[in-house]
PDB file of N, CA and C in Angstrom:
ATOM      1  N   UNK A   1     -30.318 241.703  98.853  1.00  0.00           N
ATOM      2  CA  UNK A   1     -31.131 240.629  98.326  1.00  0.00           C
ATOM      3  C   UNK A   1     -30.543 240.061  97.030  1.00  0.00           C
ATOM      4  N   UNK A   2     -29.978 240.731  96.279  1.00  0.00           N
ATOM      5  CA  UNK A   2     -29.280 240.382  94.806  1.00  0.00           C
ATOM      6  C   UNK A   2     -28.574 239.374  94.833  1.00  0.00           C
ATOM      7  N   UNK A   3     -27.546 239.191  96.057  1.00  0.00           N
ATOM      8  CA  UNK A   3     -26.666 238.862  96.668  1.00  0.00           C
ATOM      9  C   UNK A   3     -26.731 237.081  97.017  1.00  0.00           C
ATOM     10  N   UNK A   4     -27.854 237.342  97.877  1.00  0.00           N
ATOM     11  CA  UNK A   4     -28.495 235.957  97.757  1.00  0.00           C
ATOM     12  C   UNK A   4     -29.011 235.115  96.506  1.00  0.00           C
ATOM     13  N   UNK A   5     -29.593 235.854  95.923  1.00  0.00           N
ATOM     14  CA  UNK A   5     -30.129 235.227  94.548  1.00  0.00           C
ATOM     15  C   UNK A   5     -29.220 235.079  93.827  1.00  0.00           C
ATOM     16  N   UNK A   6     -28.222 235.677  93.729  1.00  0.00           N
ATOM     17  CA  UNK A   6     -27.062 235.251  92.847  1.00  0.00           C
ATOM     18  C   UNK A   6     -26.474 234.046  93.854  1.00  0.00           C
ATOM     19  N   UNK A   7     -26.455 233.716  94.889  1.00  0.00           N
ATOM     20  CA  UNK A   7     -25.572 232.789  95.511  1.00  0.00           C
ATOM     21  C   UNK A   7     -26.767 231.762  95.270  1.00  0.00           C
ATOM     22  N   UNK A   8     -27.770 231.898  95.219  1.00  0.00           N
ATOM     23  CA  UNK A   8     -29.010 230.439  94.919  1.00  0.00           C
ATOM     24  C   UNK A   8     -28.485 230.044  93.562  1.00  0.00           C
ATOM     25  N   UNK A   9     -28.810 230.909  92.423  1.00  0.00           N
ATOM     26  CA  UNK A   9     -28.406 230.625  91.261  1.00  0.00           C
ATOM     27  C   UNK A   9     -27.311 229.842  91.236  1.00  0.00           C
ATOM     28  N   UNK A  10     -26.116 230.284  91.564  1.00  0.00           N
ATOM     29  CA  UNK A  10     -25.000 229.638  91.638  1.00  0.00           C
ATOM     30  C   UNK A  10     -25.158 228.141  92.070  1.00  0.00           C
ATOM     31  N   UNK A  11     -25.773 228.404  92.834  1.00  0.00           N
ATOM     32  CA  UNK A  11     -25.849 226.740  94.092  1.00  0.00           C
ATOM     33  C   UNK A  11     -26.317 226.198  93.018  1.00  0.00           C
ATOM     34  N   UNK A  12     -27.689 226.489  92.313  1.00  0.00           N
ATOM     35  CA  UNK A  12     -28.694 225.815  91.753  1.00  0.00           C
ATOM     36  C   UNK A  12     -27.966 225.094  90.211  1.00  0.00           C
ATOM     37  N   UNK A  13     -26.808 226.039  89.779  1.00  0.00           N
ATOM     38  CA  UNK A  13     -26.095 225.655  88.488  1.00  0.00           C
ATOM     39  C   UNK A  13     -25.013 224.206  89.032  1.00  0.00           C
ATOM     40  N   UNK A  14     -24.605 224.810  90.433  1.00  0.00           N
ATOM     41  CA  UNK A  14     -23.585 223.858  90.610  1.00  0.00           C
ATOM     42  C   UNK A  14     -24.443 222.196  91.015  1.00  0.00           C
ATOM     43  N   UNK A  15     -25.397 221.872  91.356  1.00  0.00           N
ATOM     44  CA  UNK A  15     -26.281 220.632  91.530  1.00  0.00           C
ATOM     45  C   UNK A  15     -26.355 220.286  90.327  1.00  0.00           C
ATOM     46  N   UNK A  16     -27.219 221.148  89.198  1.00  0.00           N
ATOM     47  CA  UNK A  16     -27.389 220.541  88.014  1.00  0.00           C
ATOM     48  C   UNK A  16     -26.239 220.178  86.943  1.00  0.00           C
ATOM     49  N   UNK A  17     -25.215 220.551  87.376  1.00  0.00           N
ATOM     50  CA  UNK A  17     -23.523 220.160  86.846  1.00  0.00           C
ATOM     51  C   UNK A  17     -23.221 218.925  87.523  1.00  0.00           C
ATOM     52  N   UNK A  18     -23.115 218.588  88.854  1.00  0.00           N
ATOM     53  CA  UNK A  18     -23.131 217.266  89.574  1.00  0.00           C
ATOM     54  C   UNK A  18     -24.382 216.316  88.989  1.00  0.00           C
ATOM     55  N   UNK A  19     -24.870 216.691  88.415  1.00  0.00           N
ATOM     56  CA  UNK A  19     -26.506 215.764  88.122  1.00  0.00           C
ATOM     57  C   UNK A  19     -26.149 215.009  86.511  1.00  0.00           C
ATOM     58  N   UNK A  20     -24.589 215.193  85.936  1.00  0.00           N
ATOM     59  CA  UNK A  20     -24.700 214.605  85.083  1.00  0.00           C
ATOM     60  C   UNK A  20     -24.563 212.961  85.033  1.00  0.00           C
ATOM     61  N   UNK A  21     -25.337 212.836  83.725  1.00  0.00           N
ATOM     62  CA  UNK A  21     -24.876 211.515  83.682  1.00  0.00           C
ATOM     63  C   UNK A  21     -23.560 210.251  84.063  1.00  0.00           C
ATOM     64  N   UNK A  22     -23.520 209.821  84.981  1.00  0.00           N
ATOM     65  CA  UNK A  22     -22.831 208.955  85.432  1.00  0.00           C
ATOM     66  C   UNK A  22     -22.680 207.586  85.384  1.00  0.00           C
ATOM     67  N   UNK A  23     -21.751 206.872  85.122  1.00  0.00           N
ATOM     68  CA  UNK A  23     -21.390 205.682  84.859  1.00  0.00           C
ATOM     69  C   UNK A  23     -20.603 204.995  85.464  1.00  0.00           C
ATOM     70  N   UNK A  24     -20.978 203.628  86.099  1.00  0.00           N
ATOM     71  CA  UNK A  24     -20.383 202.455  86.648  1.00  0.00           C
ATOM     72  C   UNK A  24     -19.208 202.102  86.400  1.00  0.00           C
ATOM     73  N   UNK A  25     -18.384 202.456  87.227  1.00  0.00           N
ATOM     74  CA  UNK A  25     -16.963 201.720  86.603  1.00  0.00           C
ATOM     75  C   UNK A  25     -16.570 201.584  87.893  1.00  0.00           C
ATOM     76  N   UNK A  26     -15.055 200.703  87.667  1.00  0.00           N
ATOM     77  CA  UNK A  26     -14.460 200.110  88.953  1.00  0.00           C
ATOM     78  C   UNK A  26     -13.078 200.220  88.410  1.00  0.00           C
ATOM     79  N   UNK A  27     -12.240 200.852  88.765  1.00  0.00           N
ATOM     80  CA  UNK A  27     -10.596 201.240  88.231  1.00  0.00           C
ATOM     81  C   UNK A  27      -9.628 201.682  89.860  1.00  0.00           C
ATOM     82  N   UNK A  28      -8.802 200.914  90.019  1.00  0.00           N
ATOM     83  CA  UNK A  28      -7.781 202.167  91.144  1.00  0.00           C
ATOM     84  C   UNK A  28      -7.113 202.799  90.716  1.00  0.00           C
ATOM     85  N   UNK A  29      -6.699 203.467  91.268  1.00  0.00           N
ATOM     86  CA  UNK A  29      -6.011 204.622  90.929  1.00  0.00           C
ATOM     87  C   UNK A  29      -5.121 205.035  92.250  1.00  0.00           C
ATOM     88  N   UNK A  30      -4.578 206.308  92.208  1.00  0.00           N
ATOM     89  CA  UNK A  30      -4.091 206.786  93.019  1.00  0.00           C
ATOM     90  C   UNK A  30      -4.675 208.175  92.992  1.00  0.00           C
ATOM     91  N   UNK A  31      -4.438 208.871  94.037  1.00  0.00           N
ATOM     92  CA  UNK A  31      -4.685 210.640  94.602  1.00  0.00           C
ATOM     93  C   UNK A  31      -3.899 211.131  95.477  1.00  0.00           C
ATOM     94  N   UNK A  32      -3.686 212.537  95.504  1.00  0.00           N
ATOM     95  CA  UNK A  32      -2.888 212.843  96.499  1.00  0.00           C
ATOM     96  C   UNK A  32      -3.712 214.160  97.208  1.00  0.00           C
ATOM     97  N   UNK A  33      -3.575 214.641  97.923  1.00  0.00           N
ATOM     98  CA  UNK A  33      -4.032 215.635  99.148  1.00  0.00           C
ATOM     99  C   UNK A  33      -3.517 217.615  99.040  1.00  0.00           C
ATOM    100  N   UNK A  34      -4.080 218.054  99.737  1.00  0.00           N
ATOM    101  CA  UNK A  34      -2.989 219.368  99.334  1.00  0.00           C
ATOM    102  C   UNK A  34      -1.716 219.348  99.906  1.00  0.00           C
ATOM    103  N   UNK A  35      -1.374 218.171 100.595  1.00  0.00           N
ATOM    104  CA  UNK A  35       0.064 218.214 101.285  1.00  0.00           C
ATOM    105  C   UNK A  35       0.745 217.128 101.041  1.00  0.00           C
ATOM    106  N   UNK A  36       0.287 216.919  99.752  1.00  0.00           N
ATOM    107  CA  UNK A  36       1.081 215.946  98.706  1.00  0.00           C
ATOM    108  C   UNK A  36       1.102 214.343  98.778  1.00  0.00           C
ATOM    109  N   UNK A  37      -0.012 214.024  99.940  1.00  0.00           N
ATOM    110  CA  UNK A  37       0.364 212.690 100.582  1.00  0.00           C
ATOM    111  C   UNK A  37      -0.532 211.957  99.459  1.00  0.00           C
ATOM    112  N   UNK A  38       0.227 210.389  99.577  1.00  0.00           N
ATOM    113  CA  UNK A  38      -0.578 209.832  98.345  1.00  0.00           C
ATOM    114  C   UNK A  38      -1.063 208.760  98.746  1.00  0.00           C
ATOM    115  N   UNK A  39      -3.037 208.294  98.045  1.00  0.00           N
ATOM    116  CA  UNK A  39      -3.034 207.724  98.550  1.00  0.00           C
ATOM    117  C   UNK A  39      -3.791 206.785  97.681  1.00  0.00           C
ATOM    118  N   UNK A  40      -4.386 205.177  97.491  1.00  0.00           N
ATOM    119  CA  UNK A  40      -4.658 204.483  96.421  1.00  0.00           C
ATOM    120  C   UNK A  40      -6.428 205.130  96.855  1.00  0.00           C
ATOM    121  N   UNK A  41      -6.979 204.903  95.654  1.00  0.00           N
ATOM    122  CA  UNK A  41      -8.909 204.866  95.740  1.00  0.00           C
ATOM    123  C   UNK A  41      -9.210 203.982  94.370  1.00  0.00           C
ATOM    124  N   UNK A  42     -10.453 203.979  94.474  1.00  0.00           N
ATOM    125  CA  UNK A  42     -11.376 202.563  93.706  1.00  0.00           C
ATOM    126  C   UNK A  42     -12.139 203.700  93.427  1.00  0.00           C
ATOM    127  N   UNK A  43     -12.442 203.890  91.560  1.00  0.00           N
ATOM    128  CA  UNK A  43     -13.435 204.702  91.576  1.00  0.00           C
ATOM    129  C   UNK A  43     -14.554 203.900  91.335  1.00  0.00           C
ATOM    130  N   UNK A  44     -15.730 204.171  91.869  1.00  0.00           N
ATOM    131  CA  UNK A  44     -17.065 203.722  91.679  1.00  0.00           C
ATOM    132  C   UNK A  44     -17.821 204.018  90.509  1.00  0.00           C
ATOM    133  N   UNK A  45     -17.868 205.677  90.200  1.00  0.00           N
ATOM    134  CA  UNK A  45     -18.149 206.195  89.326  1.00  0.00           C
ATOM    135  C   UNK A  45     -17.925 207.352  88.809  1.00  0.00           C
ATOM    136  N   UNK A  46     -18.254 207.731  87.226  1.00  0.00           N
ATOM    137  CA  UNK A  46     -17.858 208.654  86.736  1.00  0.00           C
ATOM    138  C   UNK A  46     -18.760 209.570  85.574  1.00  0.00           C
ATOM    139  N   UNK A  47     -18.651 211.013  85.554  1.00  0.00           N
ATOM    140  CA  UNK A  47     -19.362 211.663  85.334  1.00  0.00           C
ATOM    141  C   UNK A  47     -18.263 212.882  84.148  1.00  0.00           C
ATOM    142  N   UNK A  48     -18.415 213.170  83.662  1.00  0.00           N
ATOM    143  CA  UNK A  48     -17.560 214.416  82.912  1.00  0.00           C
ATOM    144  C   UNK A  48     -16.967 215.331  83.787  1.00  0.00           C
ATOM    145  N   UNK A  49     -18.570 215.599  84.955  1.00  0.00           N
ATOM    146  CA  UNK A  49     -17.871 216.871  86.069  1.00  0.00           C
ATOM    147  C   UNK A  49     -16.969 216.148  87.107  1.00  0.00           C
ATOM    148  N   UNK A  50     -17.156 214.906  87.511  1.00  0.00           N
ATOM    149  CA  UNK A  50     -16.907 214.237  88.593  1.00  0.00           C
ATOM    150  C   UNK A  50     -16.718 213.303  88.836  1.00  0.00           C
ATOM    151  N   UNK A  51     -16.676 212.570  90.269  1.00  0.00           N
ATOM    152  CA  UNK A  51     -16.601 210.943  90.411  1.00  0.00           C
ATOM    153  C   UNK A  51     -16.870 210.500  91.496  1.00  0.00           C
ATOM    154  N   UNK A  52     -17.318 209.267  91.907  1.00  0.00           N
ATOM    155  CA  UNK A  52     -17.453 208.650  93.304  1.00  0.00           C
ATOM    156  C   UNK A  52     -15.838 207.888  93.347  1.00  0.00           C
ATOM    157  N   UNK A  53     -16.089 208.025  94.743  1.00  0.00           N
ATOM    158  CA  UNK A  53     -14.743 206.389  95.194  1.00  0.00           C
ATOM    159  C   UNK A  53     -14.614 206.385  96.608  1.00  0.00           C
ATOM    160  N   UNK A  54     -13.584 205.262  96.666  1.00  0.00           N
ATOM    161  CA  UNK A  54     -13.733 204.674  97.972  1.00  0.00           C
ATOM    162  C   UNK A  54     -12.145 204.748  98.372  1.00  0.00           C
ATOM    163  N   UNK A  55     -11.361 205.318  99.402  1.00  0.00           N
ATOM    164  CA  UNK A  55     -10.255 205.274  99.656  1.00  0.00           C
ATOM    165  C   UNK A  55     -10.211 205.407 101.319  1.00  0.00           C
ATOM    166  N   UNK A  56      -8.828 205.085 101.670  1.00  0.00           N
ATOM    167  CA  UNK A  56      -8.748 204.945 103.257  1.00  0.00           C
ATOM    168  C   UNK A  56      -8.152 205.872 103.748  1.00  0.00           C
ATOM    169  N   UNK A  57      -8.240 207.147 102.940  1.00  0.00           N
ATOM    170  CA  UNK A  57      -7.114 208.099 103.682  1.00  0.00           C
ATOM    171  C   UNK A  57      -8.520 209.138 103.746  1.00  0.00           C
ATOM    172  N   UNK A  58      -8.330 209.658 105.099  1.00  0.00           N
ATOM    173  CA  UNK A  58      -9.387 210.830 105.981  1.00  0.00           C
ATOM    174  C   UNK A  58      -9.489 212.386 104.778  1.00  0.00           C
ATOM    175  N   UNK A  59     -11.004 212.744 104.246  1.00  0.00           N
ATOM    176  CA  UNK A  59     -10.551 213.606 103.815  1.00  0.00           C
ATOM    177  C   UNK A  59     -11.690 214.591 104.203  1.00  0.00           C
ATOM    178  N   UNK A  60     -11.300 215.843 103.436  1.00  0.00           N
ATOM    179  CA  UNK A  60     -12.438 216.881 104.301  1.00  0.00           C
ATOM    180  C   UNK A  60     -13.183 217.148 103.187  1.00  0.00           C
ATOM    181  N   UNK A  61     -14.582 218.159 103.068  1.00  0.00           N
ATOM    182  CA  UNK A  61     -15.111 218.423 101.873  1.00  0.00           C
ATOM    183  C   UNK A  61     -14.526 219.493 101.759  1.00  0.00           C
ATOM    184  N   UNK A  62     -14.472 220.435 100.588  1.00  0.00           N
ATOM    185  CA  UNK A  62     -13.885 221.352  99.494  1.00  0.00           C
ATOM    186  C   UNK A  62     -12.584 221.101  99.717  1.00  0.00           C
ATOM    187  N   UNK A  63     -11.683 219.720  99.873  1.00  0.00           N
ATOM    188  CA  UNK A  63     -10.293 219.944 100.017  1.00  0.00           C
ATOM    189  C   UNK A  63     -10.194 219.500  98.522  1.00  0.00           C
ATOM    190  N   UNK A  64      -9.099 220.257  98.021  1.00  0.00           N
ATOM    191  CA  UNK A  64      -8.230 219.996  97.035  1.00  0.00           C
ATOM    192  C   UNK A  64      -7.553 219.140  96.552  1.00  0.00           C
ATOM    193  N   UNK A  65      -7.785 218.026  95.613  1.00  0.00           N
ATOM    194  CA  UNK A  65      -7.265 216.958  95.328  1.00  0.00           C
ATOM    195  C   UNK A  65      -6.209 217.236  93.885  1.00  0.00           C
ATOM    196  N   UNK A  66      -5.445 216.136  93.933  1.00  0.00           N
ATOM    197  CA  UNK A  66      -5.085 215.667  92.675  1.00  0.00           C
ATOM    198  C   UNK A  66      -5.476 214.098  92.108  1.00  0.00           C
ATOM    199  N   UNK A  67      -5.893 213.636  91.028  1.00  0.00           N
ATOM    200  CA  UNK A  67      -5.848 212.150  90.959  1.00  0.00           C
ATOM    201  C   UNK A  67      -5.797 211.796  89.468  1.00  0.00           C
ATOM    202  N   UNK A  68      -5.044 210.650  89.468  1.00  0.00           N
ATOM    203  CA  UNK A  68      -4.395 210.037  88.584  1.00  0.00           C
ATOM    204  C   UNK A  68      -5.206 209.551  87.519  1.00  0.00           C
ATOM    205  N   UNK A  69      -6.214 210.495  86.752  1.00  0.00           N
ATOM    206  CA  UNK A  69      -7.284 209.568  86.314  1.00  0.00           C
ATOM    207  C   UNK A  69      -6.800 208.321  84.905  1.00  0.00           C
ATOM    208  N   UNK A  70      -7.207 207.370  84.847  1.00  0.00           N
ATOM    209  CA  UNK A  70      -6.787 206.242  84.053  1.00  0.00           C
ATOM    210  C   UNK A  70      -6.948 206.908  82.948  1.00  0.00           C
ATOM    211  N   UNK A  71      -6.265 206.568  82.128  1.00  0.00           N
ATOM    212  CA  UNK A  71      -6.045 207.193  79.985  1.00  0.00           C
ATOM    213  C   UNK A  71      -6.331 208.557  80.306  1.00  0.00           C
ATOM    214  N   UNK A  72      -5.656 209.405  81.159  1.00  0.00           N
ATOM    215  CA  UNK A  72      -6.030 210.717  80.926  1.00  0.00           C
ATOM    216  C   UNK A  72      -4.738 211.607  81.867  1.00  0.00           C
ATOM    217  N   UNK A  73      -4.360 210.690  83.355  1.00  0.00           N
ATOM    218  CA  UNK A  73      -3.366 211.592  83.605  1.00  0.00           C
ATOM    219  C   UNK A  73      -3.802 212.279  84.704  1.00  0.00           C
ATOM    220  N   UNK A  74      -2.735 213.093  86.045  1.00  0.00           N
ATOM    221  CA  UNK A  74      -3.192 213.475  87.310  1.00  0.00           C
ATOM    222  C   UNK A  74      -4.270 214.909  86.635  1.00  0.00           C
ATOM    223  N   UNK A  75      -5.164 215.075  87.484  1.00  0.00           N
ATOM    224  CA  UNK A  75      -6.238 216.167  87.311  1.00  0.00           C
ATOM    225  C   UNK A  75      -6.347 216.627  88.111  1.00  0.00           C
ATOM    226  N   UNK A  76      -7.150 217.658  88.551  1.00  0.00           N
ATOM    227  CA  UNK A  76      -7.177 218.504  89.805  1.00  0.00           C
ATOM    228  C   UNK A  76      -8.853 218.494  89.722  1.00  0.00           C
ATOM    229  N   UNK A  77      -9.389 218.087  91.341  1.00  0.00           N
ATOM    230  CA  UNK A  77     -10.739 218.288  91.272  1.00  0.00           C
ATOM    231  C   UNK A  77     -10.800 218.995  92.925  1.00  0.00           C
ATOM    232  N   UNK A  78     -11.850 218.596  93.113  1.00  0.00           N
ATOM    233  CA  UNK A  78     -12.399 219.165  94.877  1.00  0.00           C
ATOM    234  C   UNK A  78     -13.711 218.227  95.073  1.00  0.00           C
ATOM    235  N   UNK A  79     -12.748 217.840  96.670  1.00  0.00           N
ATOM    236  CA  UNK A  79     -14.008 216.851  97.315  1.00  0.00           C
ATOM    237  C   UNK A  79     -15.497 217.963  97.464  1.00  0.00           C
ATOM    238  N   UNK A  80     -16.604 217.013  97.176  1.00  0.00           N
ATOM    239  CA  UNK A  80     -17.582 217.800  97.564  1.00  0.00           C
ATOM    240  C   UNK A  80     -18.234 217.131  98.456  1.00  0.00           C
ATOM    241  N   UNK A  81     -18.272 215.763  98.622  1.00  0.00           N
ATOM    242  CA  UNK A  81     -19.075 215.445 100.023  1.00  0.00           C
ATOM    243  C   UNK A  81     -17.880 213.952 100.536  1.00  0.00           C
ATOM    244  N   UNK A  82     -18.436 213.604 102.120  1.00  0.00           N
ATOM    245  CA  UNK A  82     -17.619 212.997 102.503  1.00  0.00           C
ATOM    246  C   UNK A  82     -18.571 212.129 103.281  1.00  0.00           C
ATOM    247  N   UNK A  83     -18.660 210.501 103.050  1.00  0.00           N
ATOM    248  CA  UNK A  83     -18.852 210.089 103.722  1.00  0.00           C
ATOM    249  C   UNK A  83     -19.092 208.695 103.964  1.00  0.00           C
ATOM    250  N   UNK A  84     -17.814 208.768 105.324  1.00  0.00           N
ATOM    251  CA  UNK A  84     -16.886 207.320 105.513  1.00  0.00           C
ATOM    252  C   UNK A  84     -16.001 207.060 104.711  1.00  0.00           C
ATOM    253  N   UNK A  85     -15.620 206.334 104.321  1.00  0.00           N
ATOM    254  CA  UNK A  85     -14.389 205.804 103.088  1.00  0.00           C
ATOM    255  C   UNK A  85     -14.958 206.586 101.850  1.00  0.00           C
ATOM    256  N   UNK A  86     -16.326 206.956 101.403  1.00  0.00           N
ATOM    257  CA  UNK A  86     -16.600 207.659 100.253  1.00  0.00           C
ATOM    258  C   UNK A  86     -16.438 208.525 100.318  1.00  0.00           C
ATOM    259  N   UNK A  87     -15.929 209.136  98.968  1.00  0.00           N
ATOM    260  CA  UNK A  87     -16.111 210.402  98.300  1.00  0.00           C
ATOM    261  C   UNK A  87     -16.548 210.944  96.968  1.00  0.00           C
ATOM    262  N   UNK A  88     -16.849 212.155  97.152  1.00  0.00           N
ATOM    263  CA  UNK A  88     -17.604 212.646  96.000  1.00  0.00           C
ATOM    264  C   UNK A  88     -16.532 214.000  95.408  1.00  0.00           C
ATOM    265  N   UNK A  89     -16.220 213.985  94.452  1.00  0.00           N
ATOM    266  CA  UNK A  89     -15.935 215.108  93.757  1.00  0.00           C
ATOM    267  C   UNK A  89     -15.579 215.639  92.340  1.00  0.00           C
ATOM    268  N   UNK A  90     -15.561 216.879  92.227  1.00  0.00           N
ATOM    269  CA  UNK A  90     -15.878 217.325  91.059  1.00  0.00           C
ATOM    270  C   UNK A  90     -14.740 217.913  90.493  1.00  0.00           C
ATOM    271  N   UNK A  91     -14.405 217.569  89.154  1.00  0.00           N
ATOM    272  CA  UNK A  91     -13.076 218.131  88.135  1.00  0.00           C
ATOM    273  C   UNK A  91     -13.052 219.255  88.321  1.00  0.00           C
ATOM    274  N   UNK A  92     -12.067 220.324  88.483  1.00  0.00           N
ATOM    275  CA  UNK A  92     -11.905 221.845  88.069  1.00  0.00           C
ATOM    276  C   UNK A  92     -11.769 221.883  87.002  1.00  0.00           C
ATOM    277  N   UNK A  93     -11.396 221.294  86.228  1.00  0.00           N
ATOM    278  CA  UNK A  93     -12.081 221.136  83.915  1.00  0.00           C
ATOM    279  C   UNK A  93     -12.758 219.854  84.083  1.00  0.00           C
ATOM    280  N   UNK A  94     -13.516 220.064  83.161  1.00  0.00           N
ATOM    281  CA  UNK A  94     -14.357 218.694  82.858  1.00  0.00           C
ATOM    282  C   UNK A  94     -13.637 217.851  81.684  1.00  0.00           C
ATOM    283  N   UNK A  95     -13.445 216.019  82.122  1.00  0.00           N
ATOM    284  CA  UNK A  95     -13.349 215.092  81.608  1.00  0.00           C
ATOM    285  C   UNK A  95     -14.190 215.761  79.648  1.00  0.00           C
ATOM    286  N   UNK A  96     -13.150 215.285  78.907  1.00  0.00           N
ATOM    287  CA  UNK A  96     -13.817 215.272  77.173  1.00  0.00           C
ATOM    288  C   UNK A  96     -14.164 213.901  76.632  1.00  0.00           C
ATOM    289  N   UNK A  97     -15.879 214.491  76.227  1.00  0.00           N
ATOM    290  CA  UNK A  97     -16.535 213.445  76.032  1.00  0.00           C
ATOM    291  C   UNK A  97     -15.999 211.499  75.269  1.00  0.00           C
ATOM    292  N   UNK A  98     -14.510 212.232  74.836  1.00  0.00           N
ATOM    293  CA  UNK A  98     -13.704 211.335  74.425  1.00  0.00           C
ATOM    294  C   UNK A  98     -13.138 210.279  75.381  1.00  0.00           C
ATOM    295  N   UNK A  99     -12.676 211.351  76.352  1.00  0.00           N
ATOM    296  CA  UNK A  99     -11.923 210.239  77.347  1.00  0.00           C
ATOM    297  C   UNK A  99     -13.036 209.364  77.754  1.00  0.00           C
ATOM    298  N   UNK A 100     -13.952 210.497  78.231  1.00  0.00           N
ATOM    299  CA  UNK A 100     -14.755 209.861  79.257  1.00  0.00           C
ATOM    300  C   UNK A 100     -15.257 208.557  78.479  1.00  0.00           C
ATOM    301  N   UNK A 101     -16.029 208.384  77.208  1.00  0.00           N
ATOM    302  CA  UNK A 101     -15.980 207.244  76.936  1.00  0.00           C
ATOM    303  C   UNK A 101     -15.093 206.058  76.763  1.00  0.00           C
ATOM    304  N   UNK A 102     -13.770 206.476  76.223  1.00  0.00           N
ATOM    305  CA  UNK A 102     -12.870 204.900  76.572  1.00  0.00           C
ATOM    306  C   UNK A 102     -12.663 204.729  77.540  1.00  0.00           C
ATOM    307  N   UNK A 103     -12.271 205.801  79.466  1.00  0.00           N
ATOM    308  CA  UNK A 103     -12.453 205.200  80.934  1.00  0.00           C
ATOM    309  C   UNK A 103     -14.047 204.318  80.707  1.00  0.00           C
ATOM    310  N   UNK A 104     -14.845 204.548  80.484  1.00  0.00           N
ATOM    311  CA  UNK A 104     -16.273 204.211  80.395  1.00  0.00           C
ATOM    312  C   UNK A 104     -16.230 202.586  79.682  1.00  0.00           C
ATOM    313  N   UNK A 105     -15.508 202.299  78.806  1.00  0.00           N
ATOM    314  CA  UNK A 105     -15.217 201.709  78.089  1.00  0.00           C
ATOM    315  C   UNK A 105     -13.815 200.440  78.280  1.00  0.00           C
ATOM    316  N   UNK A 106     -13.193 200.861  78.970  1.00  0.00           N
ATOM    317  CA  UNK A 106     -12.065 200.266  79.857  1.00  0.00           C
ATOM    318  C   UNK A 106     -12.614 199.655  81.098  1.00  0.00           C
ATOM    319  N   UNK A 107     -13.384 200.819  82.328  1.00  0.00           N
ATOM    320  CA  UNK A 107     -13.534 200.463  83.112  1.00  0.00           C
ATOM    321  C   UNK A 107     -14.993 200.055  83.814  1.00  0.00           C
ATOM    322  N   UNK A 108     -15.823 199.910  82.630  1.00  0.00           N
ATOM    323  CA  UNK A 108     -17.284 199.481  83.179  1.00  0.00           C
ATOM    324  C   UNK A 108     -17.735 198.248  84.129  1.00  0.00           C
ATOM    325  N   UNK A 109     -17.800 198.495  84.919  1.00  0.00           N
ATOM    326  CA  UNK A 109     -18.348 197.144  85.697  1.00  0.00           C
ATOM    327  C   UNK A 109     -19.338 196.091  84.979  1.00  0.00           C
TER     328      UNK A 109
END
């Protein structure tokens, strides 16, 4: 039983980490895949943990990304949801409240 409750907890930390504040922006960029392929995306939006966007290359959820984020440089995150041309995913370090405001600031819709 521990077992579970520690895996709820977990779940329950990782939603309220995706639940941060997010902001409108519109920037392309590029990303690449775990098998290095590269491909352009439009981010929609952005969060410290994460980001939305829109790209044409097929991807899966928990796959492993890299992407080029604007004033900051390639990052490493993981898709967390998929669906259609969108995606959702989250930094393995989180964006500093610095960057995130001049992308915020650069790229606000």
């Amino acid at each position: 039983m521990e077992t579970a409750e520690a895996d709820l907890a977990a779940h329950i930390a990782n939603v309220n980490r995706r639940r941060a504040a997010r902001e409108d922006i519109q920037a392309d960029t590029l990303m690449t895949d775990r098998e290095g392929r590269l491909s352009g995306v439009r981010l929609l939006n952005l969060s410290e943990d994460g980001f939305m966007a829109v790209t044409d290359m097929d991807q899966c959820e928990r796959e492993p990304i890299r992407i080029d984020m604007p004033m900051v440089g390639w990052i490493r995150a993981d898709i967390v949801w998929v669906l259609g041309e969108r995606i959702g995913a989250q930094f393995r370090e989180a964006l500093t409240p610095m960057h995130m405001r001049a992308i915020v600031a650069e790229f606000s819709r």
